[in-house]
Protein backbone atom coordinates (compact mmCIF):
# COMPACT_ATOMS: atom_id res chain seq x y z
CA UNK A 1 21.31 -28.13 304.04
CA UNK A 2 23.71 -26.90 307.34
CA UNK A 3 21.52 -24.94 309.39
CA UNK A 4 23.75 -21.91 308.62
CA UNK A 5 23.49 -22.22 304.92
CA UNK A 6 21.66 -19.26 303.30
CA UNK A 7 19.95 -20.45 299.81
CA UNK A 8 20.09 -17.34 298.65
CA UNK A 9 23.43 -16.67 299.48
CA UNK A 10 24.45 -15.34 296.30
CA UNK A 11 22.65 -11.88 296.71
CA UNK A 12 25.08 -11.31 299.51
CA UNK A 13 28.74 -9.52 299.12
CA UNK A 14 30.63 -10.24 301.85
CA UNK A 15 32.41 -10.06 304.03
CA UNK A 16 28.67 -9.49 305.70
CA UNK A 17 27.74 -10.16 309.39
CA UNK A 18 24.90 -12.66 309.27
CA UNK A 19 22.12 -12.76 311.81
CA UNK A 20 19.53 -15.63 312.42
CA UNK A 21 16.64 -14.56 313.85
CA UNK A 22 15.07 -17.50 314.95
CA UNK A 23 18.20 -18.72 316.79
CA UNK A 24 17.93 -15.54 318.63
CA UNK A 25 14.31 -16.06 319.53
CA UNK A 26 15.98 -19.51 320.75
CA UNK A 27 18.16 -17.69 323.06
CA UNK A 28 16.19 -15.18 323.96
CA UNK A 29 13.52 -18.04 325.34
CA UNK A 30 16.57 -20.34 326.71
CA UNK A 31 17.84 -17.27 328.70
CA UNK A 32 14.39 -17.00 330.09
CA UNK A 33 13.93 -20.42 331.41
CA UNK A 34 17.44 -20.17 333.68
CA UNK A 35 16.09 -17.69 335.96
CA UNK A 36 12.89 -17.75 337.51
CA UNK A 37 11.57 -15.05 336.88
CA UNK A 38 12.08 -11.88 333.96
CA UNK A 39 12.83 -8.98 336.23
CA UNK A 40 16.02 -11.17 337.79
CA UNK A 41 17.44 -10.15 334.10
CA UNK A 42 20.02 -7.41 332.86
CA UNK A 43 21.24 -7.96 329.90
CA UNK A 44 24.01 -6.39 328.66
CA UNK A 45 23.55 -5.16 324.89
CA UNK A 46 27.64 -4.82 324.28
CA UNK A 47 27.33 -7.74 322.47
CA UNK A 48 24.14 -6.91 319.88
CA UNK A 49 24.06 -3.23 319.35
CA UNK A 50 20.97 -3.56 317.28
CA UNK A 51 17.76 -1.95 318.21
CA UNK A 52 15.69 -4.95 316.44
CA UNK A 53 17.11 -7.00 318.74
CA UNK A 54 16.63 -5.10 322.25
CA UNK A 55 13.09 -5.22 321.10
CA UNK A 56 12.53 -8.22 320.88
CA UNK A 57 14.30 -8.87 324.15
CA UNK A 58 12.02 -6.18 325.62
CA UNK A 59 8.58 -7.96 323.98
CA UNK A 60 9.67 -11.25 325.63
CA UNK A 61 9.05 -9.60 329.04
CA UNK A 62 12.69 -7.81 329.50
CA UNK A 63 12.49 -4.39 330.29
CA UNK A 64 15.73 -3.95 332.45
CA UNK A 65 19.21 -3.92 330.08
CA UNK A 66 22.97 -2.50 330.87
CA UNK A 67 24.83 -0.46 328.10
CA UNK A 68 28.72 0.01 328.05
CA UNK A 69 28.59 3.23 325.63
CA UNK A 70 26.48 6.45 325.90
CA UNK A 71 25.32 4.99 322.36
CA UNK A 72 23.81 1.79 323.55
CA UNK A 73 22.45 3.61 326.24
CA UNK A 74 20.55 5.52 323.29
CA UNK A 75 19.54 2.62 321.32
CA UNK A 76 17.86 1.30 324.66
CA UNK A 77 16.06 4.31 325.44
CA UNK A 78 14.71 4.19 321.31
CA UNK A 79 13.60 0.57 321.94
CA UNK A 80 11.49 1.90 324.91
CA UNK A 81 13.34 -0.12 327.58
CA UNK A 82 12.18 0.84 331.17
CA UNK A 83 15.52 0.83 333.06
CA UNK A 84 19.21 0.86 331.86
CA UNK A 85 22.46 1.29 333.54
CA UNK A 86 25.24 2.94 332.02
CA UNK A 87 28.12 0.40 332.83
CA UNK A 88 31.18 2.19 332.82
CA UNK A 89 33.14 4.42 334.59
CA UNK A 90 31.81 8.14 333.71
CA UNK A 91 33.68 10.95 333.56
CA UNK A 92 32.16 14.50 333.53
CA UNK A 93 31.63 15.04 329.56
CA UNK A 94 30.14 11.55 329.45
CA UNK A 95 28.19 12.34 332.51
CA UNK A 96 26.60 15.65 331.10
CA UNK A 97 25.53 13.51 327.66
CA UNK A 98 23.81 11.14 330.19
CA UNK A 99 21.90 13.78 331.43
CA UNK A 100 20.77 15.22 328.19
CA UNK A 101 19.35 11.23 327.45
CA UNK A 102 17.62 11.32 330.89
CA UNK A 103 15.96 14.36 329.59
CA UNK A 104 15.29 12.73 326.20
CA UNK A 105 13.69 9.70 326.95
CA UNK A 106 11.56 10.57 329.82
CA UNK A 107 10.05 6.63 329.93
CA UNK A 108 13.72 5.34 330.41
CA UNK A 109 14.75 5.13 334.17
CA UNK A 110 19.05 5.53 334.03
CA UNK A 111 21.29 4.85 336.21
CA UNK A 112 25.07 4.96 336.05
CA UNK A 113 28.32 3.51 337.87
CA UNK A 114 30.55 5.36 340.76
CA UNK A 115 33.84 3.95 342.53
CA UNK A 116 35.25 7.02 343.74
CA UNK A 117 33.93 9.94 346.15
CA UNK A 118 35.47 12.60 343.69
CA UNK A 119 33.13 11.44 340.67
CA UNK A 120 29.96 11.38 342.92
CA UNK A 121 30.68 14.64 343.64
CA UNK A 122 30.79 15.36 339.72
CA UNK A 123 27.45 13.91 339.19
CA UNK A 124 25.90 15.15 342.59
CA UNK A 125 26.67 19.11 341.12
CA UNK A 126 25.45 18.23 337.55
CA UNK A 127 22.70 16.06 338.73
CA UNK A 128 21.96 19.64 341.12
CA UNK A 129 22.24 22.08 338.04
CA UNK A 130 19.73 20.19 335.66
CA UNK A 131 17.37 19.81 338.99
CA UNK A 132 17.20 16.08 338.77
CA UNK A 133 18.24 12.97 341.16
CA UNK A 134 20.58 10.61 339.32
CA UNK A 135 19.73 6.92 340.92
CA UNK A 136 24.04 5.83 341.13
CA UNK A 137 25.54 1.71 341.78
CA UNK A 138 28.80 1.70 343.59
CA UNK A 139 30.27 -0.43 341.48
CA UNK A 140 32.49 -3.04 343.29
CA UNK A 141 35.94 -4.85 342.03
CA UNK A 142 35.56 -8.85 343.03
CA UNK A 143 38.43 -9.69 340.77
CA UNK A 144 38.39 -8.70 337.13
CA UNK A 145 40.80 -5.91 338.65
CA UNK A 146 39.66 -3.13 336.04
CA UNK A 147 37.31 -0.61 337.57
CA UNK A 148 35.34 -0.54 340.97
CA UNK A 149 36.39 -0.85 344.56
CA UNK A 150 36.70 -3.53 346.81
CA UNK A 151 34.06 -4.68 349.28
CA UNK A 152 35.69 -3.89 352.19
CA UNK A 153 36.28 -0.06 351.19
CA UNK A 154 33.23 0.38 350.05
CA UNK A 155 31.25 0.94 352.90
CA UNK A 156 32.28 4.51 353.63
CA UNK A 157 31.70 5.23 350.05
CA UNK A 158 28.10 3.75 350.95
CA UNK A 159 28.11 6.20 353.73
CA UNK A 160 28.94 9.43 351.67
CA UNK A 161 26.96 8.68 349.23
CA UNK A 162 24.16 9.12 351.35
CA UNK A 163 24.96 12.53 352.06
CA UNK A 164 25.25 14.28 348.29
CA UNK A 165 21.79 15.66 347.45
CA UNK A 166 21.31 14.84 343.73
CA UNK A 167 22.79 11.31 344.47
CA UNK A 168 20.07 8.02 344.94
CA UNK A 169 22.01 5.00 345.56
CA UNK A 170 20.41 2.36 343.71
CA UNK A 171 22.70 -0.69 345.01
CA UNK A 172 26.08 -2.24 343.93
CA UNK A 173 27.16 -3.27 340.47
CA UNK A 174 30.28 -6.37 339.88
CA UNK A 175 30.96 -7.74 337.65
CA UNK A 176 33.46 -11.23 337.36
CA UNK A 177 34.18 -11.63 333.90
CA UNK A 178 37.43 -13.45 335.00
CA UNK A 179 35.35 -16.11 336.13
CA UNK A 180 35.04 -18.94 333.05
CA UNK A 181 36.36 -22.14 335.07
CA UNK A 182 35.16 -24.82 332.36
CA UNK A 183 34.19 -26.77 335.37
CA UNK A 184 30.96 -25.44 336.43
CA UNK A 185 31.30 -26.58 340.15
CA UNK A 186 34.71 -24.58 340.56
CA UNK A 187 33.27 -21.63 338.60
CA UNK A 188 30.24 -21.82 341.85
CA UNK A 189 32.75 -22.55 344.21
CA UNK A 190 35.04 -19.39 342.68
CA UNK A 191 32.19 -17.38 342.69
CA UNK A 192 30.96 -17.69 346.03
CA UNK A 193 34.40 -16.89 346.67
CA UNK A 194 34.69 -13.80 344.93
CA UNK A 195 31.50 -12.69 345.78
CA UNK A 196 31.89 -13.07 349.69
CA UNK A 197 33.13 -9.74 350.86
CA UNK A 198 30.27 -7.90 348.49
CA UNK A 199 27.65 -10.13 350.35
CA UNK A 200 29.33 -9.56 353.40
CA UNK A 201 28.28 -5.87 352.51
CA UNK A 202 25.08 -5.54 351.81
CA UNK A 203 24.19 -7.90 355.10
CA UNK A 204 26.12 -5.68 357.06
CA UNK A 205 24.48 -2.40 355.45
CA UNK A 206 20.85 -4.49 355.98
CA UNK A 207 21.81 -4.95 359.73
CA UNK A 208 22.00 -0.78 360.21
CA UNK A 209 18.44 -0.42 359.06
CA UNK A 210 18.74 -0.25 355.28
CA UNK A 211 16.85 -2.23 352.99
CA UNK A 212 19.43 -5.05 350.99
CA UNK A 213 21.10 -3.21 348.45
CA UNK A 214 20.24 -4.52 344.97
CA UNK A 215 23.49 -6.71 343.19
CA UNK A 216 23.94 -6.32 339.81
CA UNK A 217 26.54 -8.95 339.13
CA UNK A 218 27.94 -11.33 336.63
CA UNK A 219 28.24 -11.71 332.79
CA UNK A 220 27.13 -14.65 330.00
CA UNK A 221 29.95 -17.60 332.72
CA UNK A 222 28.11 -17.01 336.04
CA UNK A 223 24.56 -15.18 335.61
CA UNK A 224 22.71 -17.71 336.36
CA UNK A 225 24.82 -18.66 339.32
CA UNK A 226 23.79 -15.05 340.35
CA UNK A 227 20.35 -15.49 339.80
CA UNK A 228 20.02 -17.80 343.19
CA UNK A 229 21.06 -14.68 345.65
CA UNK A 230 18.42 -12.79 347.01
CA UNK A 231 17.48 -8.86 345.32
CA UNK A 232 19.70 -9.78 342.45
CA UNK A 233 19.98 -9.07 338.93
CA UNK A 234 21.97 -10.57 336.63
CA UNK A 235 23.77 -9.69 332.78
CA UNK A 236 24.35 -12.00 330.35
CA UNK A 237 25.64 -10.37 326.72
CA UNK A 238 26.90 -12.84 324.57
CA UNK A 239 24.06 -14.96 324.86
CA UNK A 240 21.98 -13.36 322.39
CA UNK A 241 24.57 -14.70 319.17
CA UNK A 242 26.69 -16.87 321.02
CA UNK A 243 30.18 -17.54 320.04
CA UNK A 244 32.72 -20.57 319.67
CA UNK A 245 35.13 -19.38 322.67
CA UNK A 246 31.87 -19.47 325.31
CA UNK A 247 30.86 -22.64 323.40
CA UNK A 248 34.16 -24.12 324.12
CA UNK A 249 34.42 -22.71 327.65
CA UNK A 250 30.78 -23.45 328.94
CA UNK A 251 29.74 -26.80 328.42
CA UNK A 252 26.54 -26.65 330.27
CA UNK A 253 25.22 -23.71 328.74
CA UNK A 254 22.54 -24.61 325.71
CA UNK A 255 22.64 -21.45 323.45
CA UNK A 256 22.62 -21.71 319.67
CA UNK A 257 24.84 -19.93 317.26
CA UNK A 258 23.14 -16.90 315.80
CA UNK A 259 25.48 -14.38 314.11
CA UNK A 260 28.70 -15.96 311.73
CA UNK A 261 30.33 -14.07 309.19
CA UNK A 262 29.91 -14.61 305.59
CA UNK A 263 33.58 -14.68 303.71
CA UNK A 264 34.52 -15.87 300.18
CA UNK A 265 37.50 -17.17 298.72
CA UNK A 266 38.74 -14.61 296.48
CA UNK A 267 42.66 -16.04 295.57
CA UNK A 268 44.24 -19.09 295.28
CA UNK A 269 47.83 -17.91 295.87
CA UNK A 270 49.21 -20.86 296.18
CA UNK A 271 47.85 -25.10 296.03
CA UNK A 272 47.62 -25.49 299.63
CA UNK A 273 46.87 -21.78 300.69
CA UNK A 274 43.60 -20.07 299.41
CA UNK A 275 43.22 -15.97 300.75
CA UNK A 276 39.87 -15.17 301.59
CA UNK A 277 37.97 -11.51 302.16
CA UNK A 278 38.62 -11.87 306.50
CA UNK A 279 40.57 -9.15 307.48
CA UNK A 280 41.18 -7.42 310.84
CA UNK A 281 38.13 -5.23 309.72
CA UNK A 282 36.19 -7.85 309.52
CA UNK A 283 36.26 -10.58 312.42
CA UNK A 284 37.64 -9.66 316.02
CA UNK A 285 41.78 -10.04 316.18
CA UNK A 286 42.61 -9.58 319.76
CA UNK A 287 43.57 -13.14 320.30
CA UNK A 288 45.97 -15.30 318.75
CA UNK A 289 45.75 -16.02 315.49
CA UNK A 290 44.30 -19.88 315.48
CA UNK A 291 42.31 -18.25 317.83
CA UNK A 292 40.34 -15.96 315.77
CA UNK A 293 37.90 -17.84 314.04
CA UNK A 294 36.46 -21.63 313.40
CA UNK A 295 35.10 -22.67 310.10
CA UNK A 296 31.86 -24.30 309.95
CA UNK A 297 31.93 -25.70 306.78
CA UNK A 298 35.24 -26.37 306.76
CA UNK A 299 36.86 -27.01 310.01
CA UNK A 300 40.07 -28.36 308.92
CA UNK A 301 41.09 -24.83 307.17
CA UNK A 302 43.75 -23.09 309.52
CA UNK A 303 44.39 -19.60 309.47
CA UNK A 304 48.66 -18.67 308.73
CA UNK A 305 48.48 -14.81 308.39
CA UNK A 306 46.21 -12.02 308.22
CA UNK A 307 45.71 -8.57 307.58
CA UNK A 308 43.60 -5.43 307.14
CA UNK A 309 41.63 -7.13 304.32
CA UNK A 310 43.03 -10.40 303.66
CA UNK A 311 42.97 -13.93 305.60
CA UNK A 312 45.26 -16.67 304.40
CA UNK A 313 44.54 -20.02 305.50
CA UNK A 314 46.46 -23.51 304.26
CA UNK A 315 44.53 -26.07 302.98
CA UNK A 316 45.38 -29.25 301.72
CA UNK A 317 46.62 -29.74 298.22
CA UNK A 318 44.36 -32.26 296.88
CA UNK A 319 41.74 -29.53 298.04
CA UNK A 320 38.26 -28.48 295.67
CA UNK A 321 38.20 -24.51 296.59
CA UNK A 322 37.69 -22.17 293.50
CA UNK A 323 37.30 -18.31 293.55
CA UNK A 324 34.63 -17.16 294.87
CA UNK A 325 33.22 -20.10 297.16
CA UNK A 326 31.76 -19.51 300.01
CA UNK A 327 32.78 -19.82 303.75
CA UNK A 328 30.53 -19.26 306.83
CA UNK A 329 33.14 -18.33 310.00
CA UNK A 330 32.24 -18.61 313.28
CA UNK A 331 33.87 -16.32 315.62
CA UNK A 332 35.90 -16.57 318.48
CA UNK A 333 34.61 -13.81 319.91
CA UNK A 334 31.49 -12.23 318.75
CA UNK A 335 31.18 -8.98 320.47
CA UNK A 336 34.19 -7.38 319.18
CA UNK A 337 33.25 -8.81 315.44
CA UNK A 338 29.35 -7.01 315.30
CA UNK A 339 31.05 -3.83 316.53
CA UNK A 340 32.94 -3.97 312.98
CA UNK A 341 29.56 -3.58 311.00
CA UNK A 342 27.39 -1.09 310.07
CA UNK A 343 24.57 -3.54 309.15
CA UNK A 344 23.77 -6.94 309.68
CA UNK A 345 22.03 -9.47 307.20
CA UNK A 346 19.19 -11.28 308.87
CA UNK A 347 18.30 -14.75 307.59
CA UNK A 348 14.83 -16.11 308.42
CA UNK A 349 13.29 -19.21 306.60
CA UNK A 350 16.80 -19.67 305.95
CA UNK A 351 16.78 -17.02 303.58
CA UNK A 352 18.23 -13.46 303.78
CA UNK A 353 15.21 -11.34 304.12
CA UNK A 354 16.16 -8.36 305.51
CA UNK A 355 19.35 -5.38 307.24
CA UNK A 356 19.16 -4.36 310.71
CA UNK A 357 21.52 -1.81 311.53
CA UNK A 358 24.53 -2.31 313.80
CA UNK A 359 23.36 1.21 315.70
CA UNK A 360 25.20 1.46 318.46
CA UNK A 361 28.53 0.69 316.86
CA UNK A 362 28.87 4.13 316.65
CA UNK A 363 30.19 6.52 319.55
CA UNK A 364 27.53 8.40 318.80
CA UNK A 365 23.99 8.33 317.93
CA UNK A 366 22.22 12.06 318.81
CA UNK A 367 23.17 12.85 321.98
């Protein structure tokens, strides 16, 4: 047998998002051995959303995580994580359900993201009113040109910060998810780059007295490129499943595969097209279309057109497909494709043995 063939497949309606847990363990140890030690690590949990598995990230050592929604920020506090940063940009009604999970899960240090004077001052009041300090990362754009502010302006941010009561700066969050040269020496060279002014920063704000602000930088392309630079953290996501664009795109990297989708043929609409159960709502459509998904089992198939609930692929004639055989895709892009589940099947022993719930999928869990 493939190693991504399930013998009891059959028990299985799909599609299904299929999880193997002992590739995870795999990746979960590999991550481990490219820093040098645990606490360097961040992980973002974007990619997962599943409480089983921030667990077992957390009992491999683990205990700091990032979380892009108020509901991953949740599911991190339920796993019993130690420290988690809210990653994104917070406005004032996301803000105030922060504070409600600081107050819910005491054991669960949070932190949260700040570019702009006028926000601090949003959390500095709130923070005032609930008579807590909120620890805060200025979080700094070297590139990806979405959120954050650049280096060089955000000293007097620094500087004000220091002045809100209700406010502990905790360091300065960036993240370079622009960065994927396939070339790992340009992707060093890019990063060092990149990274310059922010370095630039914290040296200068070391020289007036300060201790070096803490970095949290980087993604799954340059984390462990990161993980060289002194009182620095770093946040690998996709890492935990793997997918085939990062596959393709970082050659060095060792992970394993560890979540595919389980499809079935369910028409033969014509002899060199078969439609199978792939829809939009079932495997992440942002890019092009022959960039959407690989086969494993069958890597000659090429996708033609899609939609909601339907993927046709062509095939050729002399093919051997009937109704209802099974396919095991391989996404693209995994992180999009586990946020379309409510559960995913876990295979261990190469058998599927159990559900874990895609929590975090949702915008909200209780808070």
């Amino acid at each position: 047998m493939n190693w991504f063939e399930i013998k009891n497949v059959k028990l299985i309606d799909s599609p299904a998002l299929v999880v193997y847990k002992d590739r995870v363990e795999h990746n979960i140890r590999k991550v481990l051995t490219m820093v040098d030690n645990p606490s360097q690590l961040r992980p973002h949990v974007k990619t997962n959303k599943m409480l089983e598995v921030c667990k077992m990230m957390r009992d491999s050592g683990i205990q700091k995580f990032k979380a892009a929604s108020i509901a991953e920020a949740e599911m991190l506090g339920m796993a019993g994580a130690e420290d988690v940063i809210l990653a994104y940009q917070s406005v004032k009604p996301k803000f105030l359900r922060l504070l409600k999970l600081i107050d819910a899960y005491p054991a669960t240090k949070y932190s949260c993201l700040v570019d702009n004077i006028e926000s601090a001052r949003i959390f500095y009041e709130s923070a005032l009113l609930a008579e807590i300090s909120i620890p805060v990362l200025i979080d700094l754009n070297v590139g990806m040109n979405r959120t954050g502010i650049k280096p060089a302006k955000a000293y007097n941010l620094f500087k004000e910060l220091q002045n809100l009561p209700g406010i502990e700066f905790k360091g300065f969050h960036a993240y370079d998810g622009h960065r994927r040269d396939y070339d790992l020496a340009d992707r060093i060279a890019n990063s060092e780059i990149d990274f310059k002014e922010a370095e630039e920063l914290r040296n200068q704000i070391q020289s007036e007295g300060y201790p070096l602000p803490l970095l949290v930088a980087g993604g799954t392309p340059t984390f462990a490129i990161h993980s060289s630079k002194k009182h620095t953290e770093c946040c690998p996501g996709t890492f935990i499943f793997w997918d085939k664009g990062y596959h393709d795109a970082l050659p060095e990297q060792e992970f394993e595969y560890a979540a595919l989708v389980l499809t079935r043929v369910i028409s033969i609409p014509a002899e060199d097209k078969l439609c199978i159960d792939l829809g939009h709502k079932s495997i992440a459509s942002e890019n092009d279309l022959q960039k959407r998904v690989y086969f494993l089992d069958h890597p000659e198939l090429k996708p033609i057109g899609q939609s909601e609930e339907h993927l046709i692929v062509e095939v050729s004639k002399d093919h051997n497909f009937k109704v209802g055989d099974i396919l095991y895709a391989l996404p693209i892009h995994i992180c999009p494709t586990v946020a379309l589940y409510d559960r995913a099947v876990i295979i261990s022993n190469g058998e599927a043995s159990d559900t874990w719930k895609v929590i975090a999928r949702n915008r909200q869990i209780n808070y």
